[in-house]
PDB file of N, CA and C in Angstrom:
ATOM      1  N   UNK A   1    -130.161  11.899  72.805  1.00  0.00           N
ATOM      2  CA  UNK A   1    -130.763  12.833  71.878  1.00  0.00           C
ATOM      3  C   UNK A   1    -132.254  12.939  72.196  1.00  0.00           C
ATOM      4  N   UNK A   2    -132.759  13.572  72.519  1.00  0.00           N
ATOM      5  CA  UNK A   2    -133.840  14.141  72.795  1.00  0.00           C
ATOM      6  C   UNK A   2    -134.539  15.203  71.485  1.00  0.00           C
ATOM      7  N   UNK A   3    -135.487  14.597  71.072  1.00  0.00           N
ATOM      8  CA  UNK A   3    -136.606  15.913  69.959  1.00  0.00           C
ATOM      9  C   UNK A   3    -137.530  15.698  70.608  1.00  0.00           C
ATOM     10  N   UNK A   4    -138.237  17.537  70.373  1.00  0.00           N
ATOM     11  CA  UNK A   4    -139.465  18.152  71.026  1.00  0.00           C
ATOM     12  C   UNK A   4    -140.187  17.806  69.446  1.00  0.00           C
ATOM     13  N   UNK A   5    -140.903  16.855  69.377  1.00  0.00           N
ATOM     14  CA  UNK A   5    -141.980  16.980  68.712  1.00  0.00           C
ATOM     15  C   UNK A   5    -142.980  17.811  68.294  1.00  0.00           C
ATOM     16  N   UNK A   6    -143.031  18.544  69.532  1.00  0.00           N
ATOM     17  CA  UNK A   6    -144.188  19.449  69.347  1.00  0.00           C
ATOM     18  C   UNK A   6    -143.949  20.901  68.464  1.00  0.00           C
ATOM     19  N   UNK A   7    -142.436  20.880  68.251  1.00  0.00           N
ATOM     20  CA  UNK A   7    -141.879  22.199  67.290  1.00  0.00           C
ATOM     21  C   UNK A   7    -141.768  21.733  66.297  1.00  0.00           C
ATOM     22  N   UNK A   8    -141.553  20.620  65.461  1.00  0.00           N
ATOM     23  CA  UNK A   8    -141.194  19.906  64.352  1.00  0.00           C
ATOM     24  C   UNK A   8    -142.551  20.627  63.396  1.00  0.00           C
ATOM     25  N   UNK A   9    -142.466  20.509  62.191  1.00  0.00           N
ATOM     26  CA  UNK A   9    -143.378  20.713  61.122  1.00  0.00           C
ATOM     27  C   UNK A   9    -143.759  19.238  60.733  1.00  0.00           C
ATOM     28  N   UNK A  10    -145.319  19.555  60.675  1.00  0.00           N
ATOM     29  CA  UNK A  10    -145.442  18.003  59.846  1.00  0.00           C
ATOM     30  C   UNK A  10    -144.136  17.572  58.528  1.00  0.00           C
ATOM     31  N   UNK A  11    -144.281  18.093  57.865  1.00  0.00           N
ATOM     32  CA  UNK A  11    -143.320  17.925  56.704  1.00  0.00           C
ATOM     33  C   UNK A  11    -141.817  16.936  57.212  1.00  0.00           C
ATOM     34  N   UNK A  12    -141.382  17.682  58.845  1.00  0.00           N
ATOM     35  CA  UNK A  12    -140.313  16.828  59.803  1.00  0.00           C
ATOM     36  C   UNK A  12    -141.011  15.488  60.621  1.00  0.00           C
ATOM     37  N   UNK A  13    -141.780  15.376  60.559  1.00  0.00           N
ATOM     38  CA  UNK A  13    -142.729  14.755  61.360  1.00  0.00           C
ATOM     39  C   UNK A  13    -142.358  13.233  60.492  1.00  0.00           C
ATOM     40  N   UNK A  14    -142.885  13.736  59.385  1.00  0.00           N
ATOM     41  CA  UNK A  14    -143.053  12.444  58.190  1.00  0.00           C
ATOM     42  C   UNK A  14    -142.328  12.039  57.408  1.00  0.00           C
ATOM     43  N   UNK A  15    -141.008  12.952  57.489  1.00  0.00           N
ATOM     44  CA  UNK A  15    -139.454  12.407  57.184  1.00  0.00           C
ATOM     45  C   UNK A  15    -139.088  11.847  58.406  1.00  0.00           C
ATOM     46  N   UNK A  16    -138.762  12.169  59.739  1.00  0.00           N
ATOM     47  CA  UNK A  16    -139.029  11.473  61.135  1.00  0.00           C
ATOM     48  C   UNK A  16    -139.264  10.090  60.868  1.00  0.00           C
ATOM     49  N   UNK A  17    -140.879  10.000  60.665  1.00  0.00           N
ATOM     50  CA  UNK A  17    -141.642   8.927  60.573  1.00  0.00           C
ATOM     51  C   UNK A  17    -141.009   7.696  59.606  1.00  0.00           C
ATOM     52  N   UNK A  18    -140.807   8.404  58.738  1.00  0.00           N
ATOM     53  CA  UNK A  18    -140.081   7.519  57.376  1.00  0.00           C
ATOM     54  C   UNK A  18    -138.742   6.858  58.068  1.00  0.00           C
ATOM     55  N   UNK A  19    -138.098   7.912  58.733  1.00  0.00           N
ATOM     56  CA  UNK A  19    -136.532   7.150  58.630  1.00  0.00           C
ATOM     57  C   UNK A  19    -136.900   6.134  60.038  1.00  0.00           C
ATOM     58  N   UNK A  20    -137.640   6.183  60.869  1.00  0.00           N
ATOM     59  CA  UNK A  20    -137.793   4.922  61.743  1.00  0.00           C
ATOM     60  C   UNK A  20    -137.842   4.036  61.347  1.00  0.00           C
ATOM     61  N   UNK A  21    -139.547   4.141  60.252  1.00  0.00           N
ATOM     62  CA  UNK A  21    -139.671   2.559  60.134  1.00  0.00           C
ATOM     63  C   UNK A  21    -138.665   2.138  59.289  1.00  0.00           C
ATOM     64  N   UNK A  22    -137.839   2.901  58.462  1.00  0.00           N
ATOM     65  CA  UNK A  22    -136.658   2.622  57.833  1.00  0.00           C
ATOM     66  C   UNK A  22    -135.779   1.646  58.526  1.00  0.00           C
ATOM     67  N   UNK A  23    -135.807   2.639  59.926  1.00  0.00           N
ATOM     68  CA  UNK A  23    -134.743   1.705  60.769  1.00  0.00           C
ATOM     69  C   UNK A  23    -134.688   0.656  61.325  1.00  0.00           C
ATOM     70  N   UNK A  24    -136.858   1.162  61.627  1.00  0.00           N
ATOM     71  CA  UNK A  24    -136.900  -0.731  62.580  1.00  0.00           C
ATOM     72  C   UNK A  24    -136.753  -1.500  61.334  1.00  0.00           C
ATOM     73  N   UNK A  25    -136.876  -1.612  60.339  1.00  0.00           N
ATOM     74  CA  UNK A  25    -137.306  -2.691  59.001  1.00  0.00           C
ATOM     75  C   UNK A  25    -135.462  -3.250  59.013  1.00  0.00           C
ATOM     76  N   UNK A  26    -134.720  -2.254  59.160  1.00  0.00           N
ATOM     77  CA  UNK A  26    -132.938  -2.362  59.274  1.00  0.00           C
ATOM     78  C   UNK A  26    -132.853  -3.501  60.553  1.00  0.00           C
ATOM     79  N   UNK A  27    -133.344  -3.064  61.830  1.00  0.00           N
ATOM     80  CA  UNK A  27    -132.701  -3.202  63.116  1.00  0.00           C
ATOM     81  C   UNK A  27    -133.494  -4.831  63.114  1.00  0.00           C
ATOM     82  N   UNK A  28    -134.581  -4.847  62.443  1.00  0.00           N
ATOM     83  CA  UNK A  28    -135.445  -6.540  62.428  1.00  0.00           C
ATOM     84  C   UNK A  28    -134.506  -7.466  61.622  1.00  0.00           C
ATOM     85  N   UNK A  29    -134.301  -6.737  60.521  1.00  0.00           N
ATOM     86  CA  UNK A  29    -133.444  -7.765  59.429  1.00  0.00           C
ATOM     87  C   UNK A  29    -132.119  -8.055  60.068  1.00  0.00           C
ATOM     88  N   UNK A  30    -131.642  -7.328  60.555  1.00  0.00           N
ATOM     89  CA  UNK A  30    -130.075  -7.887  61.037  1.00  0.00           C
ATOM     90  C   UNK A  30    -130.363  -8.647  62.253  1.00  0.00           C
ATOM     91  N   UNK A  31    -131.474  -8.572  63.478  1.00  0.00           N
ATOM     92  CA  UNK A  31    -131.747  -9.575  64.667  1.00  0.00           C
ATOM     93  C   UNK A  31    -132.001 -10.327  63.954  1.00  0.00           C
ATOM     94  N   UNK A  32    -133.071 -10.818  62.585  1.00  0.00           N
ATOM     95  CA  UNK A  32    -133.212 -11.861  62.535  1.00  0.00           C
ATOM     96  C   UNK A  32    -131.817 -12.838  61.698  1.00  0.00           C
ATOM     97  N   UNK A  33    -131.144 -12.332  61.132  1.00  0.00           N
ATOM     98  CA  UNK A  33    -129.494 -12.461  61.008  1.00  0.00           C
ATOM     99  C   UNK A  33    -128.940 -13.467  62.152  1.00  0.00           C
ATOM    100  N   UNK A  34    -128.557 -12.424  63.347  1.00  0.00           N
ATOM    101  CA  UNK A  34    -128.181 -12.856  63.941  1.00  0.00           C
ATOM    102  C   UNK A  34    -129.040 -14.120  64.965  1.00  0.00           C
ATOM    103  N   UNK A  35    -130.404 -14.031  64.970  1.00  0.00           N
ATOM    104  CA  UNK A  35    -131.115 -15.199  65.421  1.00  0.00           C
ATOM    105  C   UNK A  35    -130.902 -16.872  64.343  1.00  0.00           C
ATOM    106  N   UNK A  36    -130.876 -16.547  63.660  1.00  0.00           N
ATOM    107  CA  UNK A  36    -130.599 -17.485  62.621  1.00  0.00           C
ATOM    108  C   UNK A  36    -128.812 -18.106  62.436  1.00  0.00           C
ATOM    109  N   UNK A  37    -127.824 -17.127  62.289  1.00  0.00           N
ATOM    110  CA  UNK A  37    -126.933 -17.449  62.913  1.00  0.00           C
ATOM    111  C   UNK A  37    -126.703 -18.568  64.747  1.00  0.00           C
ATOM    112  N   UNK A  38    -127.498 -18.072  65.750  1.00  0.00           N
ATOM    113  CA  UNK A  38    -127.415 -18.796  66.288  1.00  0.00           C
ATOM    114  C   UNK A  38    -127.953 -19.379  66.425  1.00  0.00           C
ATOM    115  N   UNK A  39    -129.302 -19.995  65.792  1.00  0.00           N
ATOM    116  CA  UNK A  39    -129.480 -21.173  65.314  1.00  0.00           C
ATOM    117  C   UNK A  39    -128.891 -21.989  64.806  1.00  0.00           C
ATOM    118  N   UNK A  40    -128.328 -21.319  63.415  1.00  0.00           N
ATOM    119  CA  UNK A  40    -127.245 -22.665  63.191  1.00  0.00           C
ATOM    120  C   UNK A  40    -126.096 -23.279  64.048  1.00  0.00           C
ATOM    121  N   UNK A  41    -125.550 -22.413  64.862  1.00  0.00           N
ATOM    122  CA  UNK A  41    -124.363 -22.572  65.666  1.00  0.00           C
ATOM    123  C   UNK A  41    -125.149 -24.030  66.521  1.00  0.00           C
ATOM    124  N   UNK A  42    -126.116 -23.559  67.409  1.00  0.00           N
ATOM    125  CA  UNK A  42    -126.743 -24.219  68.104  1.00  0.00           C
ATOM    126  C   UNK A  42    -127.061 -25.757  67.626  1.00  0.00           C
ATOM    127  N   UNK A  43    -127.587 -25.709  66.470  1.00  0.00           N
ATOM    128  CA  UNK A  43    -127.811 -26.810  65.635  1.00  0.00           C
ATOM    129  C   UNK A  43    -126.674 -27.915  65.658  1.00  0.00           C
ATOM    130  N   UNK A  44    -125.565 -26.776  64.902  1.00  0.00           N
ATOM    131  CA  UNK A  44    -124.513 -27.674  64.528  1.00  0.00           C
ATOM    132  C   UNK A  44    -123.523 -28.131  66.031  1.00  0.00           C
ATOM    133  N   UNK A  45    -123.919 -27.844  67.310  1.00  0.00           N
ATOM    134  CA  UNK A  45    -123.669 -28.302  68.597  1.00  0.00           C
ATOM    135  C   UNK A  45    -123.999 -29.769  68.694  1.00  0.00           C
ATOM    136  N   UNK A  46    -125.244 -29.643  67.608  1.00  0.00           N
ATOM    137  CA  UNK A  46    -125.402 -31.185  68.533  1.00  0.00           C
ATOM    138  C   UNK A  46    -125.239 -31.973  67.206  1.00  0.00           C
ATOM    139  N   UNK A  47    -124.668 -31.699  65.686  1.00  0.00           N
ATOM    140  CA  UNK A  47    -124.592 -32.587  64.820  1.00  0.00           C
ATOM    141  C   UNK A  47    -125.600 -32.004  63.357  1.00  0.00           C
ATOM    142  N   UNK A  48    -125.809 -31.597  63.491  1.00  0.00           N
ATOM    143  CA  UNK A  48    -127.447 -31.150  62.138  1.00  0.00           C
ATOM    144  C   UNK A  48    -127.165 -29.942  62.148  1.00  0.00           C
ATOM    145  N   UNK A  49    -127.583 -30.004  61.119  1.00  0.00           N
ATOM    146  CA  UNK A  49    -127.945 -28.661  60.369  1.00  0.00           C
ATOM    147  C   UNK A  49    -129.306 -27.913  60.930  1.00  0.00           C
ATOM    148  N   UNK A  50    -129.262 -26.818  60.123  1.00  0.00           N
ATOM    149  CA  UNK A  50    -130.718 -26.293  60.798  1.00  0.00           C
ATOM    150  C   UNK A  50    -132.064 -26.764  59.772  1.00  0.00           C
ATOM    151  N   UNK A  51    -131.469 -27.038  58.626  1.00  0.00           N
ATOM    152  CA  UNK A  51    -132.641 -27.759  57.466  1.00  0.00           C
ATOM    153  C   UNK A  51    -133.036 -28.974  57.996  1.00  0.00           C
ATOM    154  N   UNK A  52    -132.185 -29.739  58.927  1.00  0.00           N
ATOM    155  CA  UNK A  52    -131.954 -31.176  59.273  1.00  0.00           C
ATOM    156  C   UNK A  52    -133.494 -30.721  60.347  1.00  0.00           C
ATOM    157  N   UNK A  53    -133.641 -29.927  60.999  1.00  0.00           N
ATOM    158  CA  UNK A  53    -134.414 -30.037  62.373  1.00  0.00           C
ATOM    159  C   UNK A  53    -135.417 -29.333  62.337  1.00  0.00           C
ATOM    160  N   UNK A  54    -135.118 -28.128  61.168  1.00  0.00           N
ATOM    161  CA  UNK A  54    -136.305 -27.219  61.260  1.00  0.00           C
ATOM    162  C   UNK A  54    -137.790 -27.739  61.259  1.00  0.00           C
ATOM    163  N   UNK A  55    -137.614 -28.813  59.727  1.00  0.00           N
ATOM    164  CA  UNK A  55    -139.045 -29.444  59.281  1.00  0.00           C
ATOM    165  C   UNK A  55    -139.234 -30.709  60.139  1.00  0.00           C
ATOM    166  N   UNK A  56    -138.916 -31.034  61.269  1.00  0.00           N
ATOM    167  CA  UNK A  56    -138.961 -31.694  61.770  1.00  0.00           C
ATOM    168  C   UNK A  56    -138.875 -33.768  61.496  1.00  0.00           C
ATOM    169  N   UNK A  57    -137.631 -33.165  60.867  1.00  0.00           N
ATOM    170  CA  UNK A  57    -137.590 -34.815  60.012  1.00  0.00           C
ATOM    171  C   UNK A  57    -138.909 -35.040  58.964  1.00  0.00           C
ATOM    172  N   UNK A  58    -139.859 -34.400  58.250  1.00  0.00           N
ATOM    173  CA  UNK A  58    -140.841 -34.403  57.165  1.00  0.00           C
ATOM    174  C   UNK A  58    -139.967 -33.750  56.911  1.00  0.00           C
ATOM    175  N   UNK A  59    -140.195 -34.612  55.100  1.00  0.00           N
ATOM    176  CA  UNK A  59    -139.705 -33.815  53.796  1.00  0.00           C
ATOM    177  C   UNK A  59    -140.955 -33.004  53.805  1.00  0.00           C
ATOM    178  N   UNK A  60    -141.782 -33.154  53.937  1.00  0.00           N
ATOM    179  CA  UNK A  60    -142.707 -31.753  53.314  1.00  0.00           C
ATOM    180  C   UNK A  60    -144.084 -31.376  55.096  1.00  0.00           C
ATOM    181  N   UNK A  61    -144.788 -30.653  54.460  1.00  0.00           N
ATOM    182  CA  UNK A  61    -145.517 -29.872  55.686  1.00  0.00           C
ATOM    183  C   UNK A  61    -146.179 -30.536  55.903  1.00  0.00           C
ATOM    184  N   UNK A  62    -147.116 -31.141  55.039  1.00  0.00           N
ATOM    185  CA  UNK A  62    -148.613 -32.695  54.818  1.00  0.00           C
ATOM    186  C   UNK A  62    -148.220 -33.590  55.714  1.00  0.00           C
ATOM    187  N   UNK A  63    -148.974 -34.199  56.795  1.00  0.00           N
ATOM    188  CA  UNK A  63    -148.768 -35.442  57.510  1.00  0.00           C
ATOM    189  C   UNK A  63    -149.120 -36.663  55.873  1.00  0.00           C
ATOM    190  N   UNK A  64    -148.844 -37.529  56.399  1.00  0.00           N
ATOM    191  CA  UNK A  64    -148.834 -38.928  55.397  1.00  0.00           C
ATOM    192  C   UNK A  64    -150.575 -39.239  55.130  1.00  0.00           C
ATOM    193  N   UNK A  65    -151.137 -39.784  54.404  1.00  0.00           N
ATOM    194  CA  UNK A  65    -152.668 -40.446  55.139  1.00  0.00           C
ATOM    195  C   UNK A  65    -152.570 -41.170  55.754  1.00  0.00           C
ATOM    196  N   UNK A  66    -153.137 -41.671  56.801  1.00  0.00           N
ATOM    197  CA  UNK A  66    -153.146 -43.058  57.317  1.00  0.00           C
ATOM    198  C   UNK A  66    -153.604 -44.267  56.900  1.00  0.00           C
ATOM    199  N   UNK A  67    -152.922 -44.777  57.156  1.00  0.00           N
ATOM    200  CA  UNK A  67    -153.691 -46.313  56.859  1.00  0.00           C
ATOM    201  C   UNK A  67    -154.854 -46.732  57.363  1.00  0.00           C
ATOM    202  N   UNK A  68    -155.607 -47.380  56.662  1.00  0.00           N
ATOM    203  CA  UNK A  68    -156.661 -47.664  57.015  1.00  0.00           C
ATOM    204  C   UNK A  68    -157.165 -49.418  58.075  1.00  0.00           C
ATOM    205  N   UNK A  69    -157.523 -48.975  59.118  1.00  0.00           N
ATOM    206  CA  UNK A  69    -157.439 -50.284  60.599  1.00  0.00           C
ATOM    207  C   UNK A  69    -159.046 -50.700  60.012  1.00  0.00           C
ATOM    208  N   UNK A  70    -159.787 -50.435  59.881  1.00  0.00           N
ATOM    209  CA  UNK A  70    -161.392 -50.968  60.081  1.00  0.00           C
ATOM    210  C   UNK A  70    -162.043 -51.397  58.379  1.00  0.00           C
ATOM    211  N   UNK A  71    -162.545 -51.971  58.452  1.00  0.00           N
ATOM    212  CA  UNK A  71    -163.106 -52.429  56.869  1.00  0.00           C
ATOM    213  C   UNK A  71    -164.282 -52.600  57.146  1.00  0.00           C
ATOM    214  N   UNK A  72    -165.390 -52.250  56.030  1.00  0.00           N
ATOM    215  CA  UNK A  72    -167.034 -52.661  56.266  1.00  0.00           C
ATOM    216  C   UNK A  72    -167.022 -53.883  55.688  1.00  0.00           C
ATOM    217  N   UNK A  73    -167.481 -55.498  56.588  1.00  0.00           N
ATOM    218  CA  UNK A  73    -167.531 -56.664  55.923  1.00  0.00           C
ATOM    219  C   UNK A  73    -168.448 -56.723  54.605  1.00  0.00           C
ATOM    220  N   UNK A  74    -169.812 -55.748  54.945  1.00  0.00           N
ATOM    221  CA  UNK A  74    -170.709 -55.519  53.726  1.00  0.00           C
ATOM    222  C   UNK A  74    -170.262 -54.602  52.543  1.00  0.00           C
ATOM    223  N   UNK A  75    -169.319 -53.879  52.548  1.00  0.00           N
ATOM    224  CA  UNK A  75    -169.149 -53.826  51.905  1.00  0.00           C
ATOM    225  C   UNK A  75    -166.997 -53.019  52.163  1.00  0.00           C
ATOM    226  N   UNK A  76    -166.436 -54.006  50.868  1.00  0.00           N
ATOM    227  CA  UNK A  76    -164.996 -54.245  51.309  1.00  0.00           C
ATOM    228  C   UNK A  76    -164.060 -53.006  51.035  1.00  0.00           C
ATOM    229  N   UNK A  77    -165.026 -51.748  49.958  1.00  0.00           N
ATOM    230  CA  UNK A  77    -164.217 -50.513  49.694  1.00  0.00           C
ATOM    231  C   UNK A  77    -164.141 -49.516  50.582  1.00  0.00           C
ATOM    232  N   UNK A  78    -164.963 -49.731  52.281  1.00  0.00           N
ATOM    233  CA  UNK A  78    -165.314 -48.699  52.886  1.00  0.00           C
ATOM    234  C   UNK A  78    -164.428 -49.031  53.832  1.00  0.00           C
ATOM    235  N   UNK A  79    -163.936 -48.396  54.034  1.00  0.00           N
ATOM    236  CA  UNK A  79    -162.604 -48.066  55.087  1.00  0.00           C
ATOM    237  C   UNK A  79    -162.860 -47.386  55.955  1.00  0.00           C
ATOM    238  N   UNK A  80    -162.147 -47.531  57.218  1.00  0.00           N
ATOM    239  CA  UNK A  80    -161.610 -46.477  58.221  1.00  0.00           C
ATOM    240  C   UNK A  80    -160.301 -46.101  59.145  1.00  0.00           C
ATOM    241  N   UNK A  81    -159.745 -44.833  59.141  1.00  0.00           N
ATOM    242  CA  UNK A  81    -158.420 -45.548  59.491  1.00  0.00           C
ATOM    243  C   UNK A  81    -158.449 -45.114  61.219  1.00  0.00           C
ATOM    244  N   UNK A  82    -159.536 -44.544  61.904  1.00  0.00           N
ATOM    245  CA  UNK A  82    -159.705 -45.145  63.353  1.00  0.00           C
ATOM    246  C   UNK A  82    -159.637 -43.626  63.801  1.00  0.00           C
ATOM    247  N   UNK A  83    -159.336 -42.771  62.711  1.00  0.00           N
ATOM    248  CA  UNK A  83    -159.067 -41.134  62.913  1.00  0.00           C
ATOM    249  C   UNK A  83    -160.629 -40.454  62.789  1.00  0.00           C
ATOM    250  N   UNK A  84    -160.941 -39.202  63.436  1.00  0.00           N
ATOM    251  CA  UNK A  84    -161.649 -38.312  63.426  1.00  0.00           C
ATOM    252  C   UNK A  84    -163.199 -39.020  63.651  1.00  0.00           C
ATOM    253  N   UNK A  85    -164.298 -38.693  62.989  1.00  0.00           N
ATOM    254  CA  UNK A  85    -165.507 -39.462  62.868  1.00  0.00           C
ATOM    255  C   UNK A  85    -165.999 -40.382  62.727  1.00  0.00           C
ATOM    256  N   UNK A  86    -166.759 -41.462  63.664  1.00  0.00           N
ATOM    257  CA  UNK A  86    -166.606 -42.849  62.898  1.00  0.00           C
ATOM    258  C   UNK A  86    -167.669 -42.906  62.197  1.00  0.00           C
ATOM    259  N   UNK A  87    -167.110 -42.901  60.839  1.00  0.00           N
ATOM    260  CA  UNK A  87    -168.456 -43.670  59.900  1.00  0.00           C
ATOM    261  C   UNK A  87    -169.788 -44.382  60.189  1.00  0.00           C
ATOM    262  N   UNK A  88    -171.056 -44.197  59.488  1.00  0.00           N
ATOM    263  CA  UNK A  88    -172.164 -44.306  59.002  1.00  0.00           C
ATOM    264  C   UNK A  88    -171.994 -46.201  59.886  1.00  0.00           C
ATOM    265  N   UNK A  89    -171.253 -46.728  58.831  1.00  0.00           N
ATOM    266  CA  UNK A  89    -171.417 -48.534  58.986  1.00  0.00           C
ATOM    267  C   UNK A  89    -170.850 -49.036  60.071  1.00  0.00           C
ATOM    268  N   UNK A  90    -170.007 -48.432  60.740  1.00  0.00           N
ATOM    269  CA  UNK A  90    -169.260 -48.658  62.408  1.00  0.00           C
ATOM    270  C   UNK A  90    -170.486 -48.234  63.346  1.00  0.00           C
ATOM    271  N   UNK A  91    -170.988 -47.387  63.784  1.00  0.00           N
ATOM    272  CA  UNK A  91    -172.307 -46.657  64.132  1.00  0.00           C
ATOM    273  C   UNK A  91    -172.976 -47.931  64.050  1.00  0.00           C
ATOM    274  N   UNK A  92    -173.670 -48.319  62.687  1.00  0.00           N
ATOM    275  CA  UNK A  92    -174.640 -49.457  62.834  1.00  0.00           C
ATOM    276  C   UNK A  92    -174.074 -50.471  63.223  1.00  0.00           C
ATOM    277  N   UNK A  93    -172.842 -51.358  62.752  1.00  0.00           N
ATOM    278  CA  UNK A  93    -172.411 -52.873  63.145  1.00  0.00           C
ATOM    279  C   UNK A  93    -172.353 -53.060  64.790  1.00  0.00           C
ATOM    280  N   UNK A  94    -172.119 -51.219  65.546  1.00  0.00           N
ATOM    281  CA  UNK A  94    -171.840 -51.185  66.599  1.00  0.00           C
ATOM    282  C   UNK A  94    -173.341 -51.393  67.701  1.00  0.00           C
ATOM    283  N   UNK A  95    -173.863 -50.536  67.432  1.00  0.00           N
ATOM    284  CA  UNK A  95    -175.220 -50.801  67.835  1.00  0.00           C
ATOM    285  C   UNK A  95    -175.709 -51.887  67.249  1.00  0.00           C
ATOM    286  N   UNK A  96    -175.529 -53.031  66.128  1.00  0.00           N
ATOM    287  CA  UNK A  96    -176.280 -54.291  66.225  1.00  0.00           C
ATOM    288  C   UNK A  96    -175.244 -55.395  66.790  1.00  0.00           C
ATOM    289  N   UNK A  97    -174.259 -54.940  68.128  1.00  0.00           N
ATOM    290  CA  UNK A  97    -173.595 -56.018  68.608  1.00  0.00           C
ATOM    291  C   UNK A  97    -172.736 -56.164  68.544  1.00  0.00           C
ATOM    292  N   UNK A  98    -171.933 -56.119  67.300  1.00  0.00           N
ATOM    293  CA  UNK A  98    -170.676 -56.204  66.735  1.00  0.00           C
ATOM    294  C   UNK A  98    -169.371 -55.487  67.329  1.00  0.00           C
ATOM    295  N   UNK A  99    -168.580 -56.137  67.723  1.00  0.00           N
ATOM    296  CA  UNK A  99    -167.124 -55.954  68.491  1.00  0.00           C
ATOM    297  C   UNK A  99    -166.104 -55.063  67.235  1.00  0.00           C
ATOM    298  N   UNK A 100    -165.770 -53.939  68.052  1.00  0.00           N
ATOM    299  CA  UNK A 100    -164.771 -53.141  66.813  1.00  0.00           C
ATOM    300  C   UNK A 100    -163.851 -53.865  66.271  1.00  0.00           C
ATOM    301  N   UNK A 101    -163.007 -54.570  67.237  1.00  0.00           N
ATOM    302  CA  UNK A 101    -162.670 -55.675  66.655  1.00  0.00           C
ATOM    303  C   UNK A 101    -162.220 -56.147  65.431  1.00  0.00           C
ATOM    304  N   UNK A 102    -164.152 -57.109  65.609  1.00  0.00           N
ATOM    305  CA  UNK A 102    -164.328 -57.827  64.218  1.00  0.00           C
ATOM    306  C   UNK A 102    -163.929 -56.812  63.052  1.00  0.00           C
ATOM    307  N   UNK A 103    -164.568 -55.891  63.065  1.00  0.00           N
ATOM    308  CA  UNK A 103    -164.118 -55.015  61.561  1.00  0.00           C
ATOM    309  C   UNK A 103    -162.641 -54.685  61.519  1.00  0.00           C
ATOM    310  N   UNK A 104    -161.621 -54.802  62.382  1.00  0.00           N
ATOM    311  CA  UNK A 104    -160.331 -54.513  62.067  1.00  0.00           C
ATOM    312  C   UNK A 104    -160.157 -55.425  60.679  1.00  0.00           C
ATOM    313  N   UNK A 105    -158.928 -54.805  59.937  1.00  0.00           N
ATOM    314  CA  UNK A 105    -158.156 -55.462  58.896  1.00  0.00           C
ATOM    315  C   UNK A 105    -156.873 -56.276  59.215  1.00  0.00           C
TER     316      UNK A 105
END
């Protein structure tokens, strides 16, 4: 099927227009149907479900906090758990000598 666009009336143009995205919004929802279908198939190949694998064994999206590896001897509420920036009091114990080490918990 072939249309000359260029004879159409706007008025055809934008009923045209309408029933596409009509269709792609149709032709997306049923691929993703069938993508999901074989997902599960796939899934259940090797034993699991697709809930089983999707979230990747987490019940939820949040990693856990970590535990905390380093303690300030001066003072015992300041923690670190060895992730991202090292703290203010690691910085100093480190530059006056002190083995990371020692501050483990």
């Amino acid at each position: 099927m072939t249309l000359n666009l260029a004879e159409m009336s706007r008025k055809d143009l934008l009923q045209l227009k309408t029933d596409v995205d009509e269709a792609l919004k149709s032709a997306e929802q049923r691929e993703r149907l069938a993508a999901l279908k074989a997902a599960e198939q796939a899934a259940a190949e090797f034993g699991f479900s697709l809930e089983e694998i999707s979230n990747g064994g987490r019940s939820s999206g949040k990693r856990s906090k970590a535990a905390p590896k380093y303690r300030n001897p001066a003072n015992p509420e300041e923690t670190w758990t060895g992730r991202g920036r090292k703290p203010h009091w690691i910085h100093t114990a480190l530059t006056s000598g002190a083995d990371i080490s020692d501050l483990e918990i």
